[in-house]
N, C-alpha and C. Protein backbone atom coordinates (compact mmCIF):
# COMPACT_ATOMS: atom_id res chain seq x y z
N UNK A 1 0.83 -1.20 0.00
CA UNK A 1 0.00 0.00 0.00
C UNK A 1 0.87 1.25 0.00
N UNK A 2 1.83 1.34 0.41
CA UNK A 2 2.79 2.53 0.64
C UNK A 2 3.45 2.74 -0.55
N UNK A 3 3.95 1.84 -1.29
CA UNK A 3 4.29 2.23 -3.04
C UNK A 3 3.01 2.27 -3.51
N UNK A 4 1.90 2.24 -3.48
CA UNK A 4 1.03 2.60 -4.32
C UNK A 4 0.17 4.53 -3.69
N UNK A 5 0.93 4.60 -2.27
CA UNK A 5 0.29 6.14 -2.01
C UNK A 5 1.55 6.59 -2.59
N UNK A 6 2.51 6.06 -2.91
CA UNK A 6 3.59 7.13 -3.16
C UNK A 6 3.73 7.32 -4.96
N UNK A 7 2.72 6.32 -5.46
CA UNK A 7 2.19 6.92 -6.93
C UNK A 7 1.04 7.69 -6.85
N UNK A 8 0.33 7.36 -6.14
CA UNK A 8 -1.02 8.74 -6.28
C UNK A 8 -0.03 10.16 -5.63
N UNK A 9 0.81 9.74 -5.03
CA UNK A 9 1.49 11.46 -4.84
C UNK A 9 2.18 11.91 -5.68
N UNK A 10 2.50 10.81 -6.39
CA UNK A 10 4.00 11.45 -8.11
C UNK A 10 2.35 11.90 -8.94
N UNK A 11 1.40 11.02 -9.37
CA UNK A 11 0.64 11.21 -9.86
C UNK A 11 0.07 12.66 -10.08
N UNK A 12 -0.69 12.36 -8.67
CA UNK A 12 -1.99 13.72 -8.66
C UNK A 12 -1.37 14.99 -7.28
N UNK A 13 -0.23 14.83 -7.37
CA UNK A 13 0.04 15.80 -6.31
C UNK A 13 -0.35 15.38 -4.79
N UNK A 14 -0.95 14.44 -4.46
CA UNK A 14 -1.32 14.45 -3.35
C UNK A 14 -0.27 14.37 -2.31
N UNK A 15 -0.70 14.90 -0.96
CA UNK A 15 0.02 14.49 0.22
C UNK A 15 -0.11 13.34 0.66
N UNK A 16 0.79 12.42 1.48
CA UNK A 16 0.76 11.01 1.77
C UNK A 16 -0.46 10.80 3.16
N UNK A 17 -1.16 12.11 3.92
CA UNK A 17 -1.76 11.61 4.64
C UNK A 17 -3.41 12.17 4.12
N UNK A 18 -3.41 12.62 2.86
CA UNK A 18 -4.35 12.68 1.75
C UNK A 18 -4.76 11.46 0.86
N UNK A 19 -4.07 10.90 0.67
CA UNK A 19 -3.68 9.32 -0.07
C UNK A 19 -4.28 8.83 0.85
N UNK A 20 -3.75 8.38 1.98
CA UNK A 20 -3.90 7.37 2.81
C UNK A 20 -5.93 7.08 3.19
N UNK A 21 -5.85 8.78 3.34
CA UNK A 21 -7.41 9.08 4.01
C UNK A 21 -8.56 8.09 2.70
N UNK A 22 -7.66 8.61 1.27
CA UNK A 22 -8.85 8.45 0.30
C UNK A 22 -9.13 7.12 0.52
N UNK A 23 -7.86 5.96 0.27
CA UNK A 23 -7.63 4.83 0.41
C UNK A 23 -8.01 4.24 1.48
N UNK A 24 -8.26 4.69 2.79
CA UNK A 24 -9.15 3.90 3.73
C UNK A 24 -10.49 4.18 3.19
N UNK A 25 -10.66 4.63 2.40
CA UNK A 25 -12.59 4.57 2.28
C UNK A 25 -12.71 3.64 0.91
N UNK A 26 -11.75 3.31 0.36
CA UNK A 26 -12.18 2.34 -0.82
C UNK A 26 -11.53 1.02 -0.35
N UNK A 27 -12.16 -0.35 -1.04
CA UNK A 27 -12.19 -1.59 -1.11
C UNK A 27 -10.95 -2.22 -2.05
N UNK A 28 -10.40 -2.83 -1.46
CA UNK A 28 -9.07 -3.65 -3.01
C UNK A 28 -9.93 -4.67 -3.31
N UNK A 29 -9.95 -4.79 -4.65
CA UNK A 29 -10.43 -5.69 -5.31
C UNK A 29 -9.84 -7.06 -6.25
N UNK A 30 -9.59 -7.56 -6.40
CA UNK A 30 -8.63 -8.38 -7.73
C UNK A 30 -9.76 -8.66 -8.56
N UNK A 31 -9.23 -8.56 -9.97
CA UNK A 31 -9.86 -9.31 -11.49
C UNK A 31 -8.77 -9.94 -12.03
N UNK A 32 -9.36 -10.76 -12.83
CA UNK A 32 -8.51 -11.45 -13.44
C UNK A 32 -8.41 -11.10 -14.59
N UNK A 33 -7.38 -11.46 -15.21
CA UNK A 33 -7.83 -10.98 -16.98
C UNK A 33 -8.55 -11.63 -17.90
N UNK A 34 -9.58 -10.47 -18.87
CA UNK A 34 -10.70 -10.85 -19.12
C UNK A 34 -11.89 -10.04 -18.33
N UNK A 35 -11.72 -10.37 -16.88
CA UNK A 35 -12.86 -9.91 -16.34
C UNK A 35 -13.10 -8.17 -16.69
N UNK A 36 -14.67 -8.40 -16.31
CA UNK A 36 -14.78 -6.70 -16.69
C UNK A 36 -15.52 -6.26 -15.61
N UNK A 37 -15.00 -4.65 -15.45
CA UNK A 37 -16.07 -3.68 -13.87
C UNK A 37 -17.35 -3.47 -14.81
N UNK A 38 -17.60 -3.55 -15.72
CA UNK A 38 -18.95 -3.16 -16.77
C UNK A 38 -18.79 -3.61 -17.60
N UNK A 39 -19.91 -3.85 -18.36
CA UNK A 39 -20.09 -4.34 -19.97
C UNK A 39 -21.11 -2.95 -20.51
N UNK A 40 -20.45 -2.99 -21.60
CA UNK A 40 -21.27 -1.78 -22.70
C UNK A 40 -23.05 -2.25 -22.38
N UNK A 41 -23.87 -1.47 -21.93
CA UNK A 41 -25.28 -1.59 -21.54
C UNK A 41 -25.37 -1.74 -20.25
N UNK A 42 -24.66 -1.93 -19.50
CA UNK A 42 -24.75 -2.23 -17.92
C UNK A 42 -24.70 -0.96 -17.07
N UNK A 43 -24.85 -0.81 -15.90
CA UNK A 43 -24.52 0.22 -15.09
C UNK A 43 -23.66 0.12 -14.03
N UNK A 44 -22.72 1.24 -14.03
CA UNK A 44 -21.81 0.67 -12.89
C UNK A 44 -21.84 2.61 -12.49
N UNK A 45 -21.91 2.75 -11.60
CA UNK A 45 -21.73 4.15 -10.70
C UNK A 45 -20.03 4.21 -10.07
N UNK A 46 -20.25 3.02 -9.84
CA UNK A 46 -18.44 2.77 -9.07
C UNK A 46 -16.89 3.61 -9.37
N UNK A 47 -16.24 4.34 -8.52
CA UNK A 47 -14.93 5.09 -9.19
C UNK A 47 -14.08 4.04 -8.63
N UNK A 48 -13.03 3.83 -9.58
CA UNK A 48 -11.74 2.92 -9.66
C UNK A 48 -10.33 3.69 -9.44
N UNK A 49 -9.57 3.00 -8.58
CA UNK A 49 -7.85 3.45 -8.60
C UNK A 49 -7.65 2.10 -9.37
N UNK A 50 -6.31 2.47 -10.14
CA UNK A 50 -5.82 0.81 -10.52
C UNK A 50 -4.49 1.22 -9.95
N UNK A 51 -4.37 -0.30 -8.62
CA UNK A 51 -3.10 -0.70 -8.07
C UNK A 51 -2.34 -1.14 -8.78
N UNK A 52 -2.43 -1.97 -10.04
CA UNK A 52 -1.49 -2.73 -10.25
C UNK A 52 -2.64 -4.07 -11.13
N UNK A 53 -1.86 -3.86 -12.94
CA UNK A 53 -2.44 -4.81 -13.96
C UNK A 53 -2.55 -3.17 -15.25
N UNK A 54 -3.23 -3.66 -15.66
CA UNK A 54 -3.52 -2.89 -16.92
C UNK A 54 -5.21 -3.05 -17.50
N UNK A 55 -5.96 -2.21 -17.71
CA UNK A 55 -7.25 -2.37 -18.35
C UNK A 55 -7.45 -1.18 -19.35
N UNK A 56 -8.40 -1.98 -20.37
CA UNK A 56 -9.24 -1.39 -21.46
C UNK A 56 -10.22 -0.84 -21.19
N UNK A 57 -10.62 0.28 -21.91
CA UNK A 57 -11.77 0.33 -22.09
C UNK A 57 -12.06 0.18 -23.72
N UNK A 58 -14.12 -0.41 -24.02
CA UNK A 58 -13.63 -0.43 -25.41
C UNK A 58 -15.42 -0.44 -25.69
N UNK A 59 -15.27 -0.12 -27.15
CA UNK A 59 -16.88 -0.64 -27.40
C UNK A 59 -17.10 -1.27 -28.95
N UNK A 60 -18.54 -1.56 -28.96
CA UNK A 60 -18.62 -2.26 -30.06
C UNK A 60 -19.32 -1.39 -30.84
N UNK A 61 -18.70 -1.13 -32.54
CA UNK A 61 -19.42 -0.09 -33.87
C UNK A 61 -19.33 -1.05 -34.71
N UNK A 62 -20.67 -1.49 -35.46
CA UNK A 62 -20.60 -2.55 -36.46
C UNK A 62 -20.28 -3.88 -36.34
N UNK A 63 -20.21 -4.31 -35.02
CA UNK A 63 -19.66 -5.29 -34.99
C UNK A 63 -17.90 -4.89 -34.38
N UNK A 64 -17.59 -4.10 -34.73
CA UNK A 64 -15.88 -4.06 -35.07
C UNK A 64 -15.50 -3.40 -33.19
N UNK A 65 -14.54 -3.74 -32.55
CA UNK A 65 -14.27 -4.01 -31.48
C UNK A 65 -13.53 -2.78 -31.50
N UNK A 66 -13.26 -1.80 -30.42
CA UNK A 66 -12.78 -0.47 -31.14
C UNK A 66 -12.24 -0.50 -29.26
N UNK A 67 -10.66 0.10 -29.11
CA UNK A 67 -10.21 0.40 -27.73
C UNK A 67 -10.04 1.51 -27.60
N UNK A 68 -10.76 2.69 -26.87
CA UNK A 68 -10.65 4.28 -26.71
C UNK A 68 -9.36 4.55 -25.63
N UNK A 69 -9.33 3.62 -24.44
CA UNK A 69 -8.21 4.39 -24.16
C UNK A 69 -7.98 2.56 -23.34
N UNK A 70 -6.43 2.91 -22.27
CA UNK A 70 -5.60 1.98 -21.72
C UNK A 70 -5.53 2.67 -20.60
N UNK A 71 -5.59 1.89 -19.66
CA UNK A 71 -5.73 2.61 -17.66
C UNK A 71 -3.91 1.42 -17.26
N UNK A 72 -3.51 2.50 -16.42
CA UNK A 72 -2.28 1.88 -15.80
C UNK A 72 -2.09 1.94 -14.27
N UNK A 73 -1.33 1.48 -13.68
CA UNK A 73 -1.31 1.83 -11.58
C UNK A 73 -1.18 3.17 -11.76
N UNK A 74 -1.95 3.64 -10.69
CA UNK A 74 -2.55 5.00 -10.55
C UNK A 74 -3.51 5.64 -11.31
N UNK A 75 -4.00 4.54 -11.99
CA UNK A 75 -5.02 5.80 -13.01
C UNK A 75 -6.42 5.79 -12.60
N UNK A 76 -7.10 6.48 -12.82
CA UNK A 76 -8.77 6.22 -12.50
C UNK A 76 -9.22 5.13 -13.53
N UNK A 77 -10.57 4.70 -13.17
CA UNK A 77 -11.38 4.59 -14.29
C UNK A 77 -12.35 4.18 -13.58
N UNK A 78 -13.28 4.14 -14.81
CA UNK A 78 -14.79 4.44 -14.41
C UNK A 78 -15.83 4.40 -15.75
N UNK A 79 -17.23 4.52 -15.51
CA UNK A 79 -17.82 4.39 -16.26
C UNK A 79 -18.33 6.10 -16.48
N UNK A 80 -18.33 6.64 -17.57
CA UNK A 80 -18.53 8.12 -17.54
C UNK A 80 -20.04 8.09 -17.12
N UNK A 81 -21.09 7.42 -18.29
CA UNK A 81 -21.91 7.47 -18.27
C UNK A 81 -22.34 7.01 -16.68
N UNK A 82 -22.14 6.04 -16.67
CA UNK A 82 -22.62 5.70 -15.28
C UNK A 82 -22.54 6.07 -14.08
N UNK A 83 -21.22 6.72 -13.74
CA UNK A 83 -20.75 7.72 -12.65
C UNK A 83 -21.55 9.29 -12.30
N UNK A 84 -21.49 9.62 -13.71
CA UNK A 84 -22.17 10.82 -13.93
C UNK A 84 -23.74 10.89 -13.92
N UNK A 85 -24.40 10.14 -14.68
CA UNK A 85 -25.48 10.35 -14.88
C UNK A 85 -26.45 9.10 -14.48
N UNK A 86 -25.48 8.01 -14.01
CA UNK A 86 -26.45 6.62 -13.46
C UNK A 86 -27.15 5.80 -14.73
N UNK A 87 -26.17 6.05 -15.94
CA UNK A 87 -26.89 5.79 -16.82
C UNK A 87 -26.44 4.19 -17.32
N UNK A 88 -26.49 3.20 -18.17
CA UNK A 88 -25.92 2.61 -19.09
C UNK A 88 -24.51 3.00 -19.28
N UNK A 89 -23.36 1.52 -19.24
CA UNK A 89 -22.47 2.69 -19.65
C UNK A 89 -22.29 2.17 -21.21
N UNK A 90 -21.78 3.16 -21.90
CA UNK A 90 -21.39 3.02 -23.20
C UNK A 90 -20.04 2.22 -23.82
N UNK A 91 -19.53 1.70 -23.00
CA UNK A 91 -17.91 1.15 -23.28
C UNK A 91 -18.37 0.12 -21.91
N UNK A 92 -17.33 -1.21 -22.42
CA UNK A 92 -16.64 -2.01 -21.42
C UNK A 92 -15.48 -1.61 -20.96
N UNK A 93 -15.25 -2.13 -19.17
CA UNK A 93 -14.08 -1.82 -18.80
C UNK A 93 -13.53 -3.15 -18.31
N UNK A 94 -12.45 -4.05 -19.53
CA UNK A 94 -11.94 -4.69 -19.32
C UNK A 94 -10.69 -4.92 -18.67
N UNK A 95 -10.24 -6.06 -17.90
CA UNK A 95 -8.85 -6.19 -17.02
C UNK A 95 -7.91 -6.55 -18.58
N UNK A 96 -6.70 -6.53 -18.98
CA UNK A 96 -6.22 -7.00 -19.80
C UNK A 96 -4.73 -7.82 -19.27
N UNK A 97 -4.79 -7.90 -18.10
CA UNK A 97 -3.90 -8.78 -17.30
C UNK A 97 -4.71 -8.57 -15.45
N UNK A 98 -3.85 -10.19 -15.10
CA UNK A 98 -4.53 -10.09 -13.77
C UNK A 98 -4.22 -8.67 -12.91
N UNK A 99 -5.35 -7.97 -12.47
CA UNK A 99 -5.17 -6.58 -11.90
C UNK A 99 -5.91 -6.58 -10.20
N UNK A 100 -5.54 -5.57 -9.62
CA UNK A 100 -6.03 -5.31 -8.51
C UNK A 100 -6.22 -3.85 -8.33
N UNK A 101 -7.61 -3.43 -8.31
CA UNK A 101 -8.02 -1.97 -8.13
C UNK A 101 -8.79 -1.92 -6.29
N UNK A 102 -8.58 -0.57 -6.64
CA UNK A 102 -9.29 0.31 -4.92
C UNK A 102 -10.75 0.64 -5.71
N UNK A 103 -11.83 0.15 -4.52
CA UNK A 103 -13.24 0.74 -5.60
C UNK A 103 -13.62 1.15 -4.70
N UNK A 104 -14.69 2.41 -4.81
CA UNK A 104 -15.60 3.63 -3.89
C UNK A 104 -17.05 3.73 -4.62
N UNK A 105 -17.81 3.46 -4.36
CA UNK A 105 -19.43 3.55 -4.38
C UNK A 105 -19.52 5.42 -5.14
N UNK A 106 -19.82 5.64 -5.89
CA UNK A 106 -20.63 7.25 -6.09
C UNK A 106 -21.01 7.62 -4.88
N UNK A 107 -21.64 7.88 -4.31
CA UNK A 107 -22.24 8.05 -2.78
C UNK A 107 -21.36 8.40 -1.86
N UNK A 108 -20.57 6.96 -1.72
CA UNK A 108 -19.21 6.68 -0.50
C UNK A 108 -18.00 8.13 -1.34
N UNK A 109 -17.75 8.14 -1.79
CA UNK A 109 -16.87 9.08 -2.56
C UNK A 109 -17.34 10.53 -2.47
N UNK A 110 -18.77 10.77 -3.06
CA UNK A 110 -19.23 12.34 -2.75
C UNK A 110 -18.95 12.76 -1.03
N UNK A 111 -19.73 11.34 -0.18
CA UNK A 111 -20.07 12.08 1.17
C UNK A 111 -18.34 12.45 1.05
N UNK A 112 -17.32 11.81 1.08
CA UNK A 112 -15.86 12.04 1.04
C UNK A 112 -15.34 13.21 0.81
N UNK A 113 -16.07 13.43 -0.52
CA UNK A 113 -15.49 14.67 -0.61
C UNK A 113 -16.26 16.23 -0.02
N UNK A 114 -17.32 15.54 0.54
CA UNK A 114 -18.06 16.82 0.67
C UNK A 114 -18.05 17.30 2.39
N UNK A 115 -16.91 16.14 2.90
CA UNK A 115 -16.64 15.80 4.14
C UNK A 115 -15.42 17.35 4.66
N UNK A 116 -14.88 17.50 3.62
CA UNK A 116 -14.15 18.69 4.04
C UNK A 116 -13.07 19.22 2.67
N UNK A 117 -12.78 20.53 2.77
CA UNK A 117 -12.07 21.55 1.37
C UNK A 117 -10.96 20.31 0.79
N UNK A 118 -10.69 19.91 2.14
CA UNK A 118 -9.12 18.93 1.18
C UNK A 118 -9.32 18.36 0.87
N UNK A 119 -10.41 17.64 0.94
CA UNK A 119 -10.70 15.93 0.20
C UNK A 119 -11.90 16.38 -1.15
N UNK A 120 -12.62 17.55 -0.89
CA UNK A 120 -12.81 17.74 -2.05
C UNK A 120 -11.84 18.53 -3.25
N UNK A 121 -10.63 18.70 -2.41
CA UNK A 121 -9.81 19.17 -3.73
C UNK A 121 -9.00 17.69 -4.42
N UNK A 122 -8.89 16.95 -3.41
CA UNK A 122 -8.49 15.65 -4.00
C UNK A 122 -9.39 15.39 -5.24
N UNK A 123 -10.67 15.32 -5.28
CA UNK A 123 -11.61 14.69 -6.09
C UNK A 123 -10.87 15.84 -7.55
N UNK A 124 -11.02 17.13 -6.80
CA UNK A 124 -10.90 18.05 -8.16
C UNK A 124 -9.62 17.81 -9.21
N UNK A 125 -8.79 17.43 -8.07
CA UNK A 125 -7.08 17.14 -8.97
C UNK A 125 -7.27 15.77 -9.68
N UNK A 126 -8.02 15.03 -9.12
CA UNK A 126 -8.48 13.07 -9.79
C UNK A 126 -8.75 13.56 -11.01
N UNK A 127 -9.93 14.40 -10.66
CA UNK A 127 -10.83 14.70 -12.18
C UNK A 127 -9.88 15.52 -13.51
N UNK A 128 -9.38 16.46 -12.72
CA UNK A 128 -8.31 17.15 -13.74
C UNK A 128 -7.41 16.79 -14.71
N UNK A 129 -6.52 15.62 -13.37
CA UNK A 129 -5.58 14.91 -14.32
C UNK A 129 -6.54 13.89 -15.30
N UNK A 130 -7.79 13.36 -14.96
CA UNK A 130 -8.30 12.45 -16.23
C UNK A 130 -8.44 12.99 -17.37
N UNK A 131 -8.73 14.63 -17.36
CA UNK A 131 -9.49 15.66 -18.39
C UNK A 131 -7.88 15.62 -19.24
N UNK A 132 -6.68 16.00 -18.32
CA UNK A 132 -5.39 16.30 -19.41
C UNK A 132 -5.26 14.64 -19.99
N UNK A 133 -5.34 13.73 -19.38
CA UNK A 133 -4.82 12.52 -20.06
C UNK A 133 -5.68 12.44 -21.44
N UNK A 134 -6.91 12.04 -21.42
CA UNK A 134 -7.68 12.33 -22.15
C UNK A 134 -7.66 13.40 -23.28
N UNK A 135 -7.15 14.76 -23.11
CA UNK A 135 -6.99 15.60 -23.91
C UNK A 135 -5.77 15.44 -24.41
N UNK A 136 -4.95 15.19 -23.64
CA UNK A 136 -3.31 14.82 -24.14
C UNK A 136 -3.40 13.82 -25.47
N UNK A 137 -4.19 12.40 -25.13
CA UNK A 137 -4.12 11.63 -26.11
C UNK A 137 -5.03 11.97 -27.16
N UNK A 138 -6.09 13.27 -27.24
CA UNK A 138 -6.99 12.81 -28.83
C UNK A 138 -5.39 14.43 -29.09
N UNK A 139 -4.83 14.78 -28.69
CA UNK A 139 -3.99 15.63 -29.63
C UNK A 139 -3.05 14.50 -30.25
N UNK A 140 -2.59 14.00 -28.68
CA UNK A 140 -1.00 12.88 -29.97
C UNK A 140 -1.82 12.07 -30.82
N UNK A 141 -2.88 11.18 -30.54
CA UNK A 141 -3.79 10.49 -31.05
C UNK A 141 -4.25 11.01 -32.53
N UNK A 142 -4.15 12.43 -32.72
CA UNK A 142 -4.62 13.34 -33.85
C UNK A 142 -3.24 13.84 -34.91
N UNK A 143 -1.87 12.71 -34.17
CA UNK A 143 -0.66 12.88 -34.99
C UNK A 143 -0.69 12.30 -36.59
N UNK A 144 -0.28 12.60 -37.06
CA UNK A 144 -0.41 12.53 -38.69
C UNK A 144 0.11 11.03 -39.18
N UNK A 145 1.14 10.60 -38.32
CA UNK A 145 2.22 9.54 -38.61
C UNK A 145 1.63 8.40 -37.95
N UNK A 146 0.76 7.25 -37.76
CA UNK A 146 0.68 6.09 -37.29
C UNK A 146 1.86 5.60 -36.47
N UNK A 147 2.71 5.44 -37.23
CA UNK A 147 4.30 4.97 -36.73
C UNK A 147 4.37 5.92 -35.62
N UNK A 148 4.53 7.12 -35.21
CA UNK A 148 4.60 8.32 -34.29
C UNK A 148 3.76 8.05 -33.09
N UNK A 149 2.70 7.24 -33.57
CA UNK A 149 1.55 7.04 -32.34
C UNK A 149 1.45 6.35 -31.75
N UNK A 150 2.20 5.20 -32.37
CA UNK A 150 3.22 3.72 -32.02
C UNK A 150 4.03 3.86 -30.77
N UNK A 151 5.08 4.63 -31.39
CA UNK A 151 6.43 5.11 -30.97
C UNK A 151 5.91 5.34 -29.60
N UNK A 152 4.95 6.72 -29.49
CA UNK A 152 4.98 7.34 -28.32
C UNK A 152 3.68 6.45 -27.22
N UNK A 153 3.17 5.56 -27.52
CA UNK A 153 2.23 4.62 -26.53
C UNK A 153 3.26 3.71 -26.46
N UNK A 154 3.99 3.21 -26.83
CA UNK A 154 5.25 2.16 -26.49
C UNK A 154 6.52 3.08 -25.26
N UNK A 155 6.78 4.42 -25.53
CA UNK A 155 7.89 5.05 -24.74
C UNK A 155 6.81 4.93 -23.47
N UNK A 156 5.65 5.63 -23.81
CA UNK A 156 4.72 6.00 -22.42
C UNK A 156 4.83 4.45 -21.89
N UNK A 157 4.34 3.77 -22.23
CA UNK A 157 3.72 2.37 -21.69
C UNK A 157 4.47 1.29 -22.16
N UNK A 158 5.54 0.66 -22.34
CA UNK A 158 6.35 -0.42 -22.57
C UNK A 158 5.48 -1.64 -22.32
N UNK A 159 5.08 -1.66 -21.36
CA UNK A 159 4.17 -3.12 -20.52
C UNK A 159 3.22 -3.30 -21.57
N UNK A 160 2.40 -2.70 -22.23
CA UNK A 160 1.17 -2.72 -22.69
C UNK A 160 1.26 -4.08 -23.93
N UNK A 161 2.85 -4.24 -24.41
CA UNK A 161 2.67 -5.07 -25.89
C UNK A 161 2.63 -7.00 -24.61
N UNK A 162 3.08 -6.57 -23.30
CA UNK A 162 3.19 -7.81 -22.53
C UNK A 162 1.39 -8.14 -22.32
N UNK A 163 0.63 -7.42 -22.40
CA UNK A 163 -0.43 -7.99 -21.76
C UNK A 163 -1.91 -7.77 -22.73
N UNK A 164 -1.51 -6.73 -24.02
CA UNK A 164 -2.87 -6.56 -24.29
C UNK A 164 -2.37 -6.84 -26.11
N UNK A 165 -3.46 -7.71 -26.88
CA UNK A 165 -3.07 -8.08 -28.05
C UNK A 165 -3.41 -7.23 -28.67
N UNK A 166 -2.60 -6.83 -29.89
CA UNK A 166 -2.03 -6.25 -31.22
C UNK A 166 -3.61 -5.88 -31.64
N UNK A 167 -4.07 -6.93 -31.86
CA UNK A 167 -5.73 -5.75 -32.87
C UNK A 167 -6.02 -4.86 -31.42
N UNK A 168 -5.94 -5.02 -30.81
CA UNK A 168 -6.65 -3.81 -29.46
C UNK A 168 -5.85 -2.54 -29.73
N UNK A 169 -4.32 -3.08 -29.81
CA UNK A 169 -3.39 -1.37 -29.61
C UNK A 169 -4.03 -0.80 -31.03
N UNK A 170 -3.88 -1.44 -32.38
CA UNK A 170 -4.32 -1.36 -33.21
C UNK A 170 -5.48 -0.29 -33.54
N UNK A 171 -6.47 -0.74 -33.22
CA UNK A 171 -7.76 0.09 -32.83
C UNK A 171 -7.50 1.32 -31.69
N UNK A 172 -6.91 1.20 -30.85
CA UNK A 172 -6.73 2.17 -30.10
C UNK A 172 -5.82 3.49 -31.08
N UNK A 173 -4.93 3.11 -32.01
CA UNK A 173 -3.91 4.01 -32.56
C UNK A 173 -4.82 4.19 -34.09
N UNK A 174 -6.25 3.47 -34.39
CA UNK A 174 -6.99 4.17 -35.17
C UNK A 174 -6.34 3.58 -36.75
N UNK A 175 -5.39 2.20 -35.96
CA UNK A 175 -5.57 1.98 -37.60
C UNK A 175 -5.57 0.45 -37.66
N UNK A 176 -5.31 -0.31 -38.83
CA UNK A 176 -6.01 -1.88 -39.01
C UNK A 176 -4.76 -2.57 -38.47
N UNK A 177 -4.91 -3.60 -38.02
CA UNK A 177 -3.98 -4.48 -37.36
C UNK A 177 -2.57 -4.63 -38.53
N UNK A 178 -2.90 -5.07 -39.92
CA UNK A 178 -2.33 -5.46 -40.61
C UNK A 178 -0.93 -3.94 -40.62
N UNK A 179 -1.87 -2.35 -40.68
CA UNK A 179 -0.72 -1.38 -40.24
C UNK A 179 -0.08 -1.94 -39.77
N UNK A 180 -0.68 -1.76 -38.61
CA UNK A 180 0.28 -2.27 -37.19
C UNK A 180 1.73 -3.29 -37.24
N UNK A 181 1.26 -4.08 -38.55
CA UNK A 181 2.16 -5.56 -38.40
C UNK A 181 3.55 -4.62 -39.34
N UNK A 182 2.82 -4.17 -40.49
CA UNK A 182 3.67 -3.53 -41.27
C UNK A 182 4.85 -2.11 -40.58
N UNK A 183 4.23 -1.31 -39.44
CA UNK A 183 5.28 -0.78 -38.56
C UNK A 183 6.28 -1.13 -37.76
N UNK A 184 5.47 -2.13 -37.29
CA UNK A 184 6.61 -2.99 -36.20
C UNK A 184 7.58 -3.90 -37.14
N UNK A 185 7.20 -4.36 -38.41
CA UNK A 185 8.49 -5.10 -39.36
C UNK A 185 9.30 -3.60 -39.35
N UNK A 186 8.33 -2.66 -39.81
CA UNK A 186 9.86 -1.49 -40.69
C UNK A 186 10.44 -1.22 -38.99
N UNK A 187 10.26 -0.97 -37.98
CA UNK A 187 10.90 -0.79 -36.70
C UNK A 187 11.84 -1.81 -36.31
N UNK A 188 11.06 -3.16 -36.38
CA UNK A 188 12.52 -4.21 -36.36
C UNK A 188 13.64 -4.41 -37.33
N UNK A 189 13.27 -3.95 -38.78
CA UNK A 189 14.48 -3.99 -39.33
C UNK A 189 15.34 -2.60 -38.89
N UNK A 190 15.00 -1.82 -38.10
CA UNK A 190 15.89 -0.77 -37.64
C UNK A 190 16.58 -0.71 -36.89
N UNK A 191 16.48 -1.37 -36.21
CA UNK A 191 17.15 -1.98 -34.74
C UNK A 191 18.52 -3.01 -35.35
């Protein structure tokens, strides 16, 4: 638990007896990989830390299996729709290796933050950093070069080619697997 408050403090700025507070009010959980906190149509209200594993989120257009983003230790996740508005959520949130997350009820989390200024600034810095990650990736995500988009989800995330298969990154970097196969040949003959 103490290497994982001392990533929510590299993370989101927090102080270690800010960490600690949030983290006694949420549950550790384990999934296995495969398993999912939601399926596209389901409802889940629930906010997520991920300790440790890697998960998808993803949905289905046409049939065709499409990955919007990749969650790592320390990251949130959650169901937008469902958090926000109690609705259906629109995406699955799959484990893509065995993982262990911290989970907090909608409810258990508001009274939290509404419990006092610091713990609702915690919530505000959670939410913030999701808004830059998110905005960070539809700019690199909006890079011209495939290969470039490669490059820089491989520097960010090395682990990701260990646990989540090739059509997923694929779809996530917005182009057909077969790209994909054709970058990583011209990259290995470079090496």
């Amino acid at each position: 638990m103490k290497a994982f408050i001392e990533i929510l403090r590299e993370k989101y700025g927090l102080a270690q007896p800010e960490a600690e507070k949030l983290l006694e009010q949420m549950e550790l959980l384990t999934y296995r990989k495969g398993e999912h906190i939601v399926r596209e149509g389901e409802r889940n209200s629930s906010f997520y830390l991920v300790a440790d594993g890697i998960w998808r989120g993803h949905y289905l257009r046409d049939g065709v299996d499409i990955s919007l983003w990749f969650a790592f230790q320390g990251d949130s996740i959650f169901s937008s729709w469902g958090y926000v508005a109690g609705l259906p959520s629109l995406v699955s949130i799959e484990a893509m290796s065995d993982s262990r997350v911290y989970r907090i009820s909608k409810s258990k989390l508001e009274t939290f933050f509404s419990s006092s200024v610091l713990f609702a600034n915690i919530g505000r810095v959670i939410f913030e950093r999701q808004f830059l990650d998110m905005e960070n990736w539809m700019i690199n995500g909006g890079a011209a070069q495939a290969k470039q988009r490669y490059l820089t989800l491989l520097e960010q995330n090395p682990e990701l080619l260990q646990h989540v298969p090739l059509k997923h990154i694929a779809s996530y970097l917005f182009i057909t697997p077969q790209s994909l196969s054709r970058i990583r040949a011209e990259l290995s003959k470079k090496k």
